[in-house]
Protein backbone atom coordinates (compact mmCIF):
# COMPACT_ATOMS: atom_id res chain seq x y z
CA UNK A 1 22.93 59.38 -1.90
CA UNK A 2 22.49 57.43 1.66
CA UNK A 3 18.65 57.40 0.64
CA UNK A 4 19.40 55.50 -2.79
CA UNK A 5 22.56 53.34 -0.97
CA UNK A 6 19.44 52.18 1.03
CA UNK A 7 16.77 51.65 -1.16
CA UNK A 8 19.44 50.00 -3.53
CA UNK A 9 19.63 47.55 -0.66
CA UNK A 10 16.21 47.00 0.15
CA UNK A 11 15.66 45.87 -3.28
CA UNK A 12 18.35 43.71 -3.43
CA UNK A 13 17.30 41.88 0.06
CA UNK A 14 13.58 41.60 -1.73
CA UNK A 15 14.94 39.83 -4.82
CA UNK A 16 16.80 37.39 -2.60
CA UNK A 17 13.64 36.81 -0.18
CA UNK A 18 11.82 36.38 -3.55
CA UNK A 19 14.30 33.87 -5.21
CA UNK A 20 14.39 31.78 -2.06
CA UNK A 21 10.54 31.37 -1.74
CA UNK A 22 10.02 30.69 -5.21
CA UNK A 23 12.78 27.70 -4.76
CA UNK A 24 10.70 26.54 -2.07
CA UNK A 25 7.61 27.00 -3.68
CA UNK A 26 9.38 24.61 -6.60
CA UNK A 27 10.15 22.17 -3.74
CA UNK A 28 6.80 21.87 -2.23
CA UNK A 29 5.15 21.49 -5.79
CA UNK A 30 4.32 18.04 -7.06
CA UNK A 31 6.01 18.46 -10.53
CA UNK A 32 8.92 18.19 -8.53
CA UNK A 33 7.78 14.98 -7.57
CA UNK A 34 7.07 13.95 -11.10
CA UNK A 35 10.40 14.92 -11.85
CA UNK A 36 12.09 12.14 -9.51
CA UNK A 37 10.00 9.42 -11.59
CA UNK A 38 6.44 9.48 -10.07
CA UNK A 39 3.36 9.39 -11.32
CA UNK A 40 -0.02 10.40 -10.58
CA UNK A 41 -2.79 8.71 -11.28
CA UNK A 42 -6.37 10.15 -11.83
CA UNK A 43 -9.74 8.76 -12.26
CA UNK A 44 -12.18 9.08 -15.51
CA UNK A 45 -13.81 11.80 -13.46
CA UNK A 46 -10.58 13.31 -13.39
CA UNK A 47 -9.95 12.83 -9.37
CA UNK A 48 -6.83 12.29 -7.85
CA UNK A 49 -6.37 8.33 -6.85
CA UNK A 50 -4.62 8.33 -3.70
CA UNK A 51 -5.11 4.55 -3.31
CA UNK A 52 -5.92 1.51 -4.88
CA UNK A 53 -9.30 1.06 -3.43
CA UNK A 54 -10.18 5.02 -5.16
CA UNK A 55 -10.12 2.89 -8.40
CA UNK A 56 -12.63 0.72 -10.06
CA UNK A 57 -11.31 -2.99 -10.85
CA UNK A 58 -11.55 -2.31 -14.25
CA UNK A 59 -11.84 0.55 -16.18
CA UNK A 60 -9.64 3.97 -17.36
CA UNK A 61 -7.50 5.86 -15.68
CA UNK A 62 -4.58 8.89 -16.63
CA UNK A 63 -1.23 8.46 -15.48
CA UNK A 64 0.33 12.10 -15.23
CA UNK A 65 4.01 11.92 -15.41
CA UNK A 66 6.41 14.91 -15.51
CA UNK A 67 6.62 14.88 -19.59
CA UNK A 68 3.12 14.39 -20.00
CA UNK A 69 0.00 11.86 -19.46
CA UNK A 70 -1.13 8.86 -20.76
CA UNK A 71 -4.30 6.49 -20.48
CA UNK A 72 -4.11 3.24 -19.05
CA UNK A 73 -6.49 0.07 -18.71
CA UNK A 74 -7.69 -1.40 -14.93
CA UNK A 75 -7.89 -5.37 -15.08
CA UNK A 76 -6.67 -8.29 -13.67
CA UNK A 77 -2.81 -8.52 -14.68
CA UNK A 78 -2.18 -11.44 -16.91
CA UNK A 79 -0.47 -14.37 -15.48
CA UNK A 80 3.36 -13.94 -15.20
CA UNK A 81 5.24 -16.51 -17.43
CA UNK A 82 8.05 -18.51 -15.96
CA UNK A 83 11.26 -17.31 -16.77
CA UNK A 84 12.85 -19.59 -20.15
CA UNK A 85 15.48 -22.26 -17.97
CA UNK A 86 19.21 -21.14 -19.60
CA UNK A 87 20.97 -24.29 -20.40
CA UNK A 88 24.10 -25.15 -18.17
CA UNK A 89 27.34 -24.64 -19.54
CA UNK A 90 29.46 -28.35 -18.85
CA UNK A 91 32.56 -27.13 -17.09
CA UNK A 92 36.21 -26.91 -18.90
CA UNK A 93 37.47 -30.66 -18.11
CA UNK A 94 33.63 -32.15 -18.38
């Protein structure tokens, strides 16, 4: 009875040890990192990009994200357009 009290015990200790570490096994892993809106990138080759200067100028790359990956284009970025001037609103006693 003491034997099995004990043993019931041990078991139970194990599966907490084991819950723990898998929680900070899920921590540590970079899908949780994709989860808070990153993204990895990875070369045609299929290397990790660390940094911009891993990457060609131009070319194709995957972007990993946490719901799944996509292709994307390297190139100069178009020009930005100016932002359309709003019109000014005359005042109440104009």
């Amino acid at each position: 009875m003491r034997s099995a009290l004990a043993a019931s015990q041990l078991v139970l200790a194990r599966e907490e040890r084991l819950a723990a570490l898998g929680g900070l096994l899920g921590s540590l892993s970079y899908k949780g990192v994709l989860e808070r809106g990153f993204a990895l990138v990875k070369t045609e080759a299929g290397k990790i990009a660390r940094r911009a200067g891993d990457l060609p100028v131009t070319g194709v790359v995957s972007l990993v994200f946490a719901d799944g990956e996509r292709a994307a284009h390297l190139g100069e970025a178009p020009p930005k357009r100016a932002a359309a001037k709003r019109p000014v609103q005359k005042g109440l006693f104009d």
